[in-house]
N, C-alpha and C. Protein backbone atom coordinates (compact mmCIF):
# COMPACT_ATOMS: atom_id res chain seq x y z
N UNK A 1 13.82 -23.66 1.06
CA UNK A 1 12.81 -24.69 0.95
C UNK A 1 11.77 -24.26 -0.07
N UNK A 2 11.46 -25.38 -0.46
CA UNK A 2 10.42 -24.76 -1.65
C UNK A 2 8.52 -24.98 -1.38
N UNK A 3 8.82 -25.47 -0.46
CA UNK A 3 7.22 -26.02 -0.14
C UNK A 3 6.35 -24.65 -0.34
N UNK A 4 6.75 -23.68 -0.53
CA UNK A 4 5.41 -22.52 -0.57
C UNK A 4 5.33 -22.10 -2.04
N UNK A 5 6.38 -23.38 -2.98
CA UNK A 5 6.13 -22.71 -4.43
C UNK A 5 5.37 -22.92 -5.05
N UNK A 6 4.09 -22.33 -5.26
CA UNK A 6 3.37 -22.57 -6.43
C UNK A 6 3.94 -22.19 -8.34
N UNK A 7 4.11 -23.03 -9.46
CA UNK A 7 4.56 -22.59 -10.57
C UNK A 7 3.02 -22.61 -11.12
N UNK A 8 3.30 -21.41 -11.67
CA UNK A 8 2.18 -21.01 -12.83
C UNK A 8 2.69 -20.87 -14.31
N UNK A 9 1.79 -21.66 -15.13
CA UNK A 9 2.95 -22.10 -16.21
C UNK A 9 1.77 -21.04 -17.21
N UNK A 10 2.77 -20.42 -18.17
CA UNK A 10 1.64 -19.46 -19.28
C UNK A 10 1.04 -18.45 -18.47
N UNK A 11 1.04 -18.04 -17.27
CA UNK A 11 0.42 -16.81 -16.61
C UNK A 11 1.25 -16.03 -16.17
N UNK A 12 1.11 -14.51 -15.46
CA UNK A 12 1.43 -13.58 -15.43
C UNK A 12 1.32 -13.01 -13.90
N UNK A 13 1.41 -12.23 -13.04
CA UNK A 13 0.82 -11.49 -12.01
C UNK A 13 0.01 -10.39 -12.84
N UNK A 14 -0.81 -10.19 -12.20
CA UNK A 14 -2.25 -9.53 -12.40
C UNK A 14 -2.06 -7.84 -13.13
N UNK A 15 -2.04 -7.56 -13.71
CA UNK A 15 -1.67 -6.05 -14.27
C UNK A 15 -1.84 -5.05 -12.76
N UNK A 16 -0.76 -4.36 -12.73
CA UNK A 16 -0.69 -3.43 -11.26
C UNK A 16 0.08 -2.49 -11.49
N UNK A 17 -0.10 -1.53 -10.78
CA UNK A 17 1.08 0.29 -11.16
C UNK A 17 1.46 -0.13 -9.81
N UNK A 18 2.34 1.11 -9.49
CA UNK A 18 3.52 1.45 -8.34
C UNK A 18 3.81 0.32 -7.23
N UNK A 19 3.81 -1.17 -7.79
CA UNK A 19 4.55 -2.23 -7.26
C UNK A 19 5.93 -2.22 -6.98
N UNK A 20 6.73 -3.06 -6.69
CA UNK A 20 7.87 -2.82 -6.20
C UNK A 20 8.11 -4.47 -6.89
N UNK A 21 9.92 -4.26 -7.17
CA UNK A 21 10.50 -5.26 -8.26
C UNK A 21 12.07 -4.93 -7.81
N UNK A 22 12.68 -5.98 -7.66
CA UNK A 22 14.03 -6.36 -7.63
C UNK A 22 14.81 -7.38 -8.39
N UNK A 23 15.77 -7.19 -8.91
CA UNK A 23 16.53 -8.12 -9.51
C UNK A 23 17.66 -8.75 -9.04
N UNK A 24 17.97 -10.08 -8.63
CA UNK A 24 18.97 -10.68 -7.72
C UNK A 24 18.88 -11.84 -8.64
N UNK A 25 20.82 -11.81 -8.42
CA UNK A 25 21.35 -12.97 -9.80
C UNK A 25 20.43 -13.13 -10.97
N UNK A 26 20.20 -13.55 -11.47
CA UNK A 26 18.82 -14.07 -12.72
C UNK A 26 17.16 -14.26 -12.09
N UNK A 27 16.99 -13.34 -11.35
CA UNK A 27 15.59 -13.56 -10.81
C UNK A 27 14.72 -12.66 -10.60
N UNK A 28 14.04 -11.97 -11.12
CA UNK A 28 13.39 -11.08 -10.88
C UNK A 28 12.43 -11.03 -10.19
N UNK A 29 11.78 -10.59 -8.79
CA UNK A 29 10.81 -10.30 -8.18
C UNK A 29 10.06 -9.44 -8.06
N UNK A 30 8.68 -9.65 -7.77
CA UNK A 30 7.38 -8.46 -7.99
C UNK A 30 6.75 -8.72 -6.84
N UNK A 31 6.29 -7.78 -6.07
CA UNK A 31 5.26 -8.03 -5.28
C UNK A 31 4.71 -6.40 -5.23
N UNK A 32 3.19 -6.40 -4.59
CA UNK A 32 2.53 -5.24 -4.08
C UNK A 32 1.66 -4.92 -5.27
N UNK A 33 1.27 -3.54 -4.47
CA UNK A 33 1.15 -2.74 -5.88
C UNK A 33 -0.35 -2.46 -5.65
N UNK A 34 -1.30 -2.08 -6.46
CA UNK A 34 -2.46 -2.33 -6.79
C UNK A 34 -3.21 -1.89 -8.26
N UNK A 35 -4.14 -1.93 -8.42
CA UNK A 35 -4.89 -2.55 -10.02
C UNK A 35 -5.95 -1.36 -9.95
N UNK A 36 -6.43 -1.07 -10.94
CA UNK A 36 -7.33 -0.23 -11.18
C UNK A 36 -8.92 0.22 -10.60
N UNK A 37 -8.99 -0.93 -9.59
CA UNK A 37 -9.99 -0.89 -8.45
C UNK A 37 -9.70 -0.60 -7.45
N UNK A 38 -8.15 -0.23 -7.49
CA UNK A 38 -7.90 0.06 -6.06
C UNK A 38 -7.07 -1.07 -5.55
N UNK A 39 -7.16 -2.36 -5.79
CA UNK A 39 -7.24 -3.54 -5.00
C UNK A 39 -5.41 -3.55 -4.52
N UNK A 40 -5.32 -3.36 -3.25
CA UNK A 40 -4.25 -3.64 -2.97
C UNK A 40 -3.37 -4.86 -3.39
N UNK A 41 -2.10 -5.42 -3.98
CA UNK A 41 -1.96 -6.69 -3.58
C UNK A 41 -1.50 -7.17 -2.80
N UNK A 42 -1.35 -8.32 -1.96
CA UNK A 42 -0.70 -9.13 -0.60
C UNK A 42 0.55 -9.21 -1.03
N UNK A 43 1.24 -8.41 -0.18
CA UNK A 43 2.76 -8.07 0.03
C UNK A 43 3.56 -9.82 0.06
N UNK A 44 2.99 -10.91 0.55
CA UNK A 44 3.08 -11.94 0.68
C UNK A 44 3.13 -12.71 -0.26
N UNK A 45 2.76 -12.45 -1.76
CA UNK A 45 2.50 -13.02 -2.85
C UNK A 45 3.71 -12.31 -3.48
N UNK A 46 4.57 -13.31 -3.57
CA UNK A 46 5.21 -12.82 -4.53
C UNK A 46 6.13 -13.53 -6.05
N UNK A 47 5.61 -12.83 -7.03
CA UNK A 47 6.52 -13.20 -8.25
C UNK A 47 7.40 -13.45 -8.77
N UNK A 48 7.85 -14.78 -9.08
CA UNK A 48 9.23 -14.64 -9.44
C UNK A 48 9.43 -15.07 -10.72
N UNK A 49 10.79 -14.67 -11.56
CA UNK A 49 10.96 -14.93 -13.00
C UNK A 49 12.71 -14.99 -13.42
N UNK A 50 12.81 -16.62 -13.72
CA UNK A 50 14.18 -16.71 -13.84
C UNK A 50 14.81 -15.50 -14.98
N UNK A 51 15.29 -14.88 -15.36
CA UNK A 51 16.07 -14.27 -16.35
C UNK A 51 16.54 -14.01 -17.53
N UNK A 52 17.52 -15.88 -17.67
CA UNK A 52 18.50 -15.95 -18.43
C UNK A 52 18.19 -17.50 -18.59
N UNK A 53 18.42 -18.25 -19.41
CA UNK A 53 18.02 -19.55 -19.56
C UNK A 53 17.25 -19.43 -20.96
N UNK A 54 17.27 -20.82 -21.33
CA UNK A 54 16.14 -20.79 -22.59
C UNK A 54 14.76 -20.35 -22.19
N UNK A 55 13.90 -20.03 -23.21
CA UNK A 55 12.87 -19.13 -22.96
C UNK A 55 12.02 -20.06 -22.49
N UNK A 56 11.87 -21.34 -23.11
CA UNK A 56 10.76 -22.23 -22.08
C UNK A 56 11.20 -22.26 -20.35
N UNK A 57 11.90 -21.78 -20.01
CA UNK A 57 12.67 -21.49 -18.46
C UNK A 57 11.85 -20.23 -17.93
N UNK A 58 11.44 -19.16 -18.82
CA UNK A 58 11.51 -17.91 -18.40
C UNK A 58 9.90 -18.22 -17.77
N UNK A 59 9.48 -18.42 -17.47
CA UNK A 59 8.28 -18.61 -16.45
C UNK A 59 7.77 -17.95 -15.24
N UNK A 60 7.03 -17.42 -15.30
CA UNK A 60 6.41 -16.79 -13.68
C UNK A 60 5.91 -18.22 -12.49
N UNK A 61 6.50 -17.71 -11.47
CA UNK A 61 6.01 -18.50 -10.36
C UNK A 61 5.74 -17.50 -9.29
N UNK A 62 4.80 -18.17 -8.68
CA UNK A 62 4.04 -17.41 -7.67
C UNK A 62 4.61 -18.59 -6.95
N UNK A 63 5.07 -17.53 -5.87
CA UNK A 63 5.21 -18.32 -4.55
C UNK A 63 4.99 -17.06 -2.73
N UNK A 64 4.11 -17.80 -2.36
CA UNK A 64 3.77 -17.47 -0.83
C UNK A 64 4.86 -17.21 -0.06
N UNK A 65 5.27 -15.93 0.74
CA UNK A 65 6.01 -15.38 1.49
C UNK A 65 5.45 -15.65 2.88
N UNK A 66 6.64 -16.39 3.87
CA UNK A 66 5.54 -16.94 5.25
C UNK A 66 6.75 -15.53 6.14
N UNK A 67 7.15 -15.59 7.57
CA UNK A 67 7.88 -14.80 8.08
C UNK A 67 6.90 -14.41 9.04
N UNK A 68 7.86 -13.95 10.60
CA UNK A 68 7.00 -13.14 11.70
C UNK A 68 6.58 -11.51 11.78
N UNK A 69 6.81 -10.98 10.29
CA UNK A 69 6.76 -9.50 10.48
C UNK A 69 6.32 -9.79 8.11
N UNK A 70 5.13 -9.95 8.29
CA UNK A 70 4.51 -9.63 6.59
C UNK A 70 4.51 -8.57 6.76
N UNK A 71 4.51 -7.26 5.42
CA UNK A 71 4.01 -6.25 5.65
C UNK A 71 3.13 -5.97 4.90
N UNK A 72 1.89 -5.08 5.79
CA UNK A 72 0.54 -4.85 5.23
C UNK A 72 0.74 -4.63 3.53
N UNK A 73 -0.31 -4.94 3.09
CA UNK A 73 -0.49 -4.81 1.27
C UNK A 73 -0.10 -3.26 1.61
N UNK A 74 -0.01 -2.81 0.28
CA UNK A 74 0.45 -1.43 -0.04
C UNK A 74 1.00 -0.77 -1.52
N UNK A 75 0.75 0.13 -1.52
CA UNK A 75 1.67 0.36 -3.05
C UNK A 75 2.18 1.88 -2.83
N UNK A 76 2.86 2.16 -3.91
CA UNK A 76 4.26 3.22 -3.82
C UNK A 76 5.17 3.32 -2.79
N UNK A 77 5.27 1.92 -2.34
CA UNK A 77 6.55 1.69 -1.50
C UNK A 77 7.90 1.56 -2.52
N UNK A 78 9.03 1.69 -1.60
CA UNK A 78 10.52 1.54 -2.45
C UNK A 78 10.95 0.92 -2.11
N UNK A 79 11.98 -0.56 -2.69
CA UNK A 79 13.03 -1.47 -2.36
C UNK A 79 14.37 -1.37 -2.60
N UNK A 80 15.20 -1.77 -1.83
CA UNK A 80 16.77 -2.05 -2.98
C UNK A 80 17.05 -3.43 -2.25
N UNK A 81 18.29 -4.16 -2.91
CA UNK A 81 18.72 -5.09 -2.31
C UNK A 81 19.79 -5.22 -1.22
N UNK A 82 20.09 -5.34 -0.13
CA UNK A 82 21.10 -5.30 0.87
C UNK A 82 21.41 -6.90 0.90
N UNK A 83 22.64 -6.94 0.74
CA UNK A 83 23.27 -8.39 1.28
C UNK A 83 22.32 -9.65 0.59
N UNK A 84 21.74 -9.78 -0.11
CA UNK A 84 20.75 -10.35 -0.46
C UNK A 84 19.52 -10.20 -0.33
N UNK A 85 19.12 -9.58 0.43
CA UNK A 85 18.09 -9.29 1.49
C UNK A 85 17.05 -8.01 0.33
N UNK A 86 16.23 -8.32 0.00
CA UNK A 86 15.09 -7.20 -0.35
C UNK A 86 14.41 -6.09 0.34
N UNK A 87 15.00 -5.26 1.02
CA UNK A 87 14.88 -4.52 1.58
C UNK A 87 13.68 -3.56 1.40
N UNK A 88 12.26 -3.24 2.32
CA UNK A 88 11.39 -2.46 1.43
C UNK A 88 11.10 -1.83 2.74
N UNK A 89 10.78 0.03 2.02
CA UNK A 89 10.49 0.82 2.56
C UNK A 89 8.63 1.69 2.79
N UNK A 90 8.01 2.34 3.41
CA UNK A 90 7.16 3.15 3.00
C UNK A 90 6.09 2.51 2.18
N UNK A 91 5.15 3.51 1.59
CA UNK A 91 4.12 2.98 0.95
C UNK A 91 3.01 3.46 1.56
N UNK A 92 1.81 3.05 0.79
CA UNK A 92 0.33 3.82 1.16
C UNK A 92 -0.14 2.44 1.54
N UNK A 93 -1.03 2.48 2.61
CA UNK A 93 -2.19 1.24 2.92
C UNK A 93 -3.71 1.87 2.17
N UNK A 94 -4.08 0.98 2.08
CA UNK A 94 -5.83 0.97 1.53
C UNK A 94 -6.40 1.89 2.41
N UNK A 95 -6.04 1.92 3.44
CA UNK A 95 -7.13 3.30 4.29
C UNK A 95 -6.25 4.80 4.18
N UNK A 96 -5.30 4.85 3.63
CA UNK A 96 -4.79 6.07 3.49
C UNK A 96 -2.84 6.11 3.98
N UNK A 97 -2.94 5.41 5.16
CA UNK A 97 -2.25 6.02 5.73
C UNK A 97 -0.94 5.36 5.16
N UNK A 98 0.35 5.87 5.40
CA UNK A 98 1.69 5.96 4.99
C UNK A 98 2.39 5.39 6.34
N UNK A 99 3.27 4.40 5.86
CA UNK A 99 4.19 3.23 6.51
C UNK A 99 5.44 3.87 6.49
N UNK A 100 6.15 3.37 7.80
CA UNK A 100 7.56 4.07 7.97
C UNK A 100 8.43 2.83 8.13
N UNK A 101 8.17 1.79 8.39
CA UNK A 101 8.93 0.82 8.58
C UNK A 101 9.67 0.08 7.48
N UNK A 102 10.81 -0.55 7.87
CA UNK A 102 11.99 -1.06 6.51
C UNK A 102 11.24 -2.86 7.54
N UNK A 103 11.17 -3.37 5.82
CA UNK A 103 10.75 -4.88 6.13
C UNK A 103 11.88 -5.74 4.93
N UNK A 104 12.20 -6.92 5.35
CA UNK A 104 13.03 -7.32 4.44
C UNK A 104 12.71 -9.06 4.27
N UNK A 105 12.44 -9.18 2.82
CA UNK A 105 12.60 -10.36 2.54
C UNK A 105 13.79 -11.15 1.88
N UNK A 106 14.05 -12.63 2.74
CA UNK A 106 15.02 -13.32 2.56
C UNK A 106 13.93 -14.54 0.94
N UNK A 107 14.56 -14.05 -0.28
CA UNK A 107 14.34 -14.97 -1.22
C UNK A 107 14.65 -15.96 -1.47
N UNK A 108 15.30 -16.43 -1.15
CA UNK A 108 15.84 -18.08 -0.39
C UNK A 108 14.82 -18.53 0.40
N UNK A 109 14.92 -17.97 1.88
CA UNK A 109 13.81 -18.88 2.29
C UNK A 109 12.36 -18.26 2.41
N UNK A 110 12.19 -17.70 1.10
CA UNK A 110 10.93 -16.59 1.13
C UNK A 110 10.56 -16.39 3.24
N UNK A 111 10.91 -15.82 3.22
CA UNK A 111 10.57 -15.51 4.37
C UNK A 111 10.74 -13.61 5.05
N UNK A 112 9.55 -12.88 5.43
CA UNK A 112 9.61 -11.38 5.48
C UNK A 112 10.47 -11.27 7.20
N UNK A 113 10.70 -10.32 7.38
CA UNK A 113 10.97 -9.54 8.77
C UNK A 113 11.39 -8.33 8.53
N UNK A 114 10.77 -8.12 10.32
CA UNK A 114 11.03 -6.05 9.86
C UNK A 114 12.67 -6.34 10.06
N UNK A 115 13.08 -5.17 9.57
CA UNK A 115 14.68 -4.79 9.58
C UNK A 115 14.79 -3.72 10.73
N UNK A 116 15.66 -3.24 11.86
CA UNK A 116 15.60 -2.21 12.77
C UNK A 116 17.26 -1.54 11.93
N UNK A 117 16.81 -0.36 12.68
CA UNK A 117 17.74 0.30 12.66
C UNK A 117 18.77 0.47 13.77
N UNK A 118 20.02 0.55 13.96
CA UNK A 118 20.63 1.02 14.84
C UNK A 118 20.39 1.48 16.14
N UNK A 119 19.99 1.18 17.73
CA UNK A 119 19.62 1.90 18.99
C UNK A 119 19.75 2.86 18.80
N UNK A 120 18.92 3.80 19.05
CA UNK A 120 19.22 5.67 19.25
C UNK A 120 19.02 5.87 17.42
N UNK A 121 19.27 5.44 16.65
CA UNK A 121 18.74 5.77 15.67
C UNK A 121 17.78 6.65 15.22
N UNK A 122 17.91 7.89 14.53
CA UNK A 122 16.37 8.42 14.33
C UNK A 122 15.92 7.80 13.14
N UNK A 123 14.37 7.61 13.56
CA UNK A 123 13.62 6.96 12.49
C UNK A 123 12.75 7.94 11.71
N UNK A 124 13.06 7.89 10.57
CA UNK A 124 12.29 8.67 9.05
C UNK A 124 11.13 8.85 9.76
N UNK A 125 10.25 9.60 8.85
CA UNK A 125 8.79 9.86 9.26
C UNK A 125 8.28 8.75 8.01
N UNK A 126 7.05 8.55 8.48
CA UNK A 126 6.35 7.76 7.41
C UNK A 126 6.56 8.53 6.09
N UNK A 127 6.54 7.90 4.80
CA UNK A 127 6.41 8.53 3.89
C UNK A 127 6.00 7.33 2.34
N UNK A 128 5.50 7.80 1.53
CA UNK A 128 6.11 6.95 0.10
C UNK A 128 6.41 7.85 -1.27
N UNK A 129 6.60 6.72 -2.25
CA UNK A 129 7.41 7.98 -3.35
C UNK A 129 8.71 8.02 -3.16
N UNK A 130 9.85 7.59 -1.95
CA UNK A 130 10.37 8.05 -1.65
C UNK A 130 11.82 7.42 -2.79
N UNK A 131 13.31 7.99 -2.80
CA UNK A 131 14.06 7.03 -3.38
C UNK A 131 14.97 6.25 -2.43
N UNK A 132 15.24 5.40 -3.08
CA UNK A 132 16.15 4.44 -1.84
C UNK A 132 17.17 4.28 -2.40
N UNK A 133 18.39 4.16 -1.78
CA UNK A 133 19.61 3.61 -2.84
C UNK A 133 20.50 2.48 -2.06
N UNK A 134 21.10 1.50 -2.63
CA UNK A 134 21.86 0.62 -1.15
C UNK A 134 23.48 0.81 -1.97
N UNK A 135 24.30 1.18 -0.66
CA UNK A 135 25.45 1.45 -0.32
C UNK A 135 26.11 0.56 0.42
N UNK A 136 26.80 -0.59 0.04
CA UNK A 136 27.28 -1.62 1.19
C UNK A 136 26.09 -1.99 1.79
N UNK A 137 26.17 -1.76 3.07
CA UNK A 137 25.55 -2.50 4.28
C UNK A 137 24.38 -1.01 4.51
N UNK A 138 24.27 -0.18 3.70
CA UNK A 138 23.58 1.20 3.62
C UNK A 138 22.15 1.07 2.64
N UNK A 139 20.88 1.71 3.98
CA UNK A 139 20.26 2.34 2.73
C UNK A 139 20.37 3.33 2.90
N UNK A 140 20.37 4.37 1.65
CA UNK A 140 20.19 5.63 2.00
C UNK A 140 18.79 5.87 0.86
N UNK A 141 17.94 7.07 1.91
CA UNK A 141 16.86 7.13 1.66
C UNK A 141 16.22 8.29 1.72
N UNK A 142 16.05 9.42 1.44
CA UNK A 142 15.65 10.57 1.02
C UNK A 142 14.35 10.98 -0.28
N UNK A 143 14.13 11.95 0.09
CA UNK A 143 12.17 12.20 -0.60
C UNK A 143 11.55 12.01 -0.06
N UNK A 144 10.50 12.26 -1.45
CA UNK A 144 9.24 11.58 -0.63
C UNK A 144 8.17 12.35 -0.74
N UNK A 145 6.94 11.41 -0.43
CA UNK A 145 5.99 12.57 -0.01
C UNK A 145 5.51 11.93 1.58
N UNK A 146 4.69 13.01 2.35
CA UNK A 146 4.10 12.50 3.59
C UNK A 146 2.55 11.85 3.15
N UNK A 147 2.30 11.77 1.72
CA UNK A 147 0.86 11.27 1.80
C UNK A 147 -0.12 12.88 2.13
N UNK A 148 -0.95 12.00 3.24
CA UNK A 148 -1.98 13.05 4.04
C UNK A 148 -1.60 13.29 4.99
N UNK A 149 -0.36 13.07 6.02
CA UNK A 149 -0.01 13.16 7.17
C UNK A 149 0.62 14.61 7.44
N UNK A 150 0.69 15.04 8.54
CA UNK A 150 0.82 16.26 8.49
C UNK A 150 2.36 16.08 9.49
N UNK A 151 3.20 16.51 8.86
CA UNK A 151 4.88 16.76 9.83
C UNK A 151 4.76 17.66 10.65
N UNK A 152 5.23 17.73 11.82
CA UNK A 152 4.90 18.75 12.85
C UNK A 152 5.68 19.59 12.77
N UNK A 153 5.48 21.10 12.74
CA UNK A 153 6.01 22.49 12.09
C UNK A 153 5.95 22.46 10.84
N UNK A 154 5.62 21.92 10.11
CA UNK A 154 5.13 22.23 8.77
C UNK A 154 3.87 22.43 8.43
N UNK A 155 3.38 23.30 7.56
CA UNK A 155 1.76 23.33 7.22
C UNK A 155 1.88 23.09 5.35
N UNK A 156 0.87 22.54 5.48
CA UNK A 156 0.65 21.12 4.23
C UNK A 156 -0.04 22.00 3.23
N UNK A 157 -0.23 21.76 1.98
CA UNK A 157 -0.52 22.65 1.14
C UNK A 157 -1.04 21.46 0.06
N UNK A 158 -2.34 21.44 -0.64
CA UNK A 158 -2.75 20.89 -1.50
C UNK A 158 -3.35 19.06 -0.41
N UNK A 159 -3.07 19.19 0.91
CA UNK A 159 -2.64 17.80 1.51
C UNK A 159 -1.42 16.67 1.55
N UNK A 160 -0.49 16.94 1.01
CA UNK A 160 0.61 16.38 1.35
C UNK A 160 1.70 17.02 1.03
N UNK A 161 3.14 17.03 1.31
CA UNK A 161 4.02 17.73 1.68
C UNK A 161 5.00 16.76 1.12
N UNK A 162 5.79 17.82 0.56
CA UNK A 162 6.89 17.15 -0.29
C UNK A 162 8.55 16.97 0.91
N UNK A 163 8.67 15.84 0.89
CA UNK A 163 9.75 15.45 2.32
C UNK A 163 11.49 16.00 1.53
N UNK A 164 11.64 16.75 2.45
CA UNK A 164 13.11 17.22 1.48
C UNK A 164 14.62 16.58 2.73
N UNK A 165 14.85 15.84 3.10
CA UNK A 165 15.56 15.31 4.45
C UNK A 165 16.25 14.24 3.11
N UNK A 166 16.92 12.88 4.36
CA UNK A 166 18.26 12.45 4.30
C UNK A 166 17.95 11.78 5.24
N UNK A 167 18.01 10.37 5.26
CA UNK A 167 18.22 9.06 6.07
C UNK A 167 19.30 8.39 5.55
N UNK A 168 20.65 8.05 6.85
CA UNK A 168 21.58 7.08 6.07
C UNK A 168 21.42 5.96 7.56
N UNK A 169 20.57 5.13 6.77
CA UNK A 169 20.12 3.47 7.60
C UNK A 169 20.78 2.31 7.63
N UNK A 170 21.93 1.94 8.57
CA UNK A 170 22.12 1.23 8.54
C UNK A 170 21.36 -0.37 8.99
N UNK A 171 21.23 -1.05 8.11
CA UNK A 171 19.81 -2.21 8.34
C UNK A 171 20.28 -3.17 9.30
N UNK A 172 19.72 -3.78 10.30
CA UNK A 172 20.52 -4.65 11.28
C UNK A 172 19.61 -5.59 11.05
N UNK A 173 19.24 -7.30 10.57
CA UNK A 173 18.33 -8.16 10.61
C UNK A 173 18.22 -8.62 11.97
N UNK A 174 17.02 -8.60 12.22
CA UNK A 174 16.38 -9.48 13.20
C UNK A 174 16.86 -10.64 13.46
């Protein structure tokens, strides 16, 4: 459905570092990130840009992400694509702290939800920085840093700790 598309014709998304971007069929998506004040952006806002087409086609549209699980603004989180599905990991919030949860947006019907893992599953520690890679129906997900958080039996050096482990996640949608 398209009712949450806003087109912005001649504009851009806002200049931002360690955002997160995926490419599915001819479409490129942007969301997150933040700008040189700090300013987080709304994980919910997100960019899109056809590809391939004549260049009067190639256009940014902003369109609003609705869903029962948004995830908080953030930046140096990691994505890949599963099954269609935008799969996003980790990341820093505005007050510091580091996200462990996999959230996935359906670009079709812009719509977010968290993704679970498998029952009995062990779940990663929070982290961002981290790399992600998708394997079939797989993320696999290793690095990282912990941020400021401190891993238990480890002692932290400089304030954050470089994550040296191995997650192979299989994503189950909600």
């Amino acid at each position: 459905s398209n009712e949450n598309m806003t087109t912005v014709s001649r504009l851009s998304p806002q200049n931002r570092r360690s955002h997160e971007s995926a490419l599915i069929d001819d479409h490129l998506y942007l969301f997150g990130g933040w700008d040189e004040k700090l300013k987080c952006f709304p994980r919910n806002e997100i960019w899109v840009m056809k590809c391939r087409g004549p260049e009067r086609e190639r256009k940014w549209m902003k369109r609003l992400a609705g869903g029962r699980s948004i995830p908080p603004s953030c930046w140096k989180a990691r994505c890949v694509v599963l099954k269609g599905i935008i799969c996003s990991f980790g990341g820093r919030k505005k007050d510091g702290d580091c996200l462990g949860e996999v959230y996935g947006l359906d670009p079709k019907k812009m719509k977010w939800m968290e993704i679970t893992t498998p029952a009995g599953g062990k779940k990663p520690w929070k982290r961002l920085l981290c790399c992600l890679c998708a394997i079939g129906s797989r993320m696999i997900m290793f690095g990282g840093t912990s941020g400021l958080e401190e891993i238990p039996g480890d002692h932290l050096q400089s304030g954050a700790k470089q994550i040296q482990d191995k997650f192979n996640l299989f994503c189950n949608n909600e």
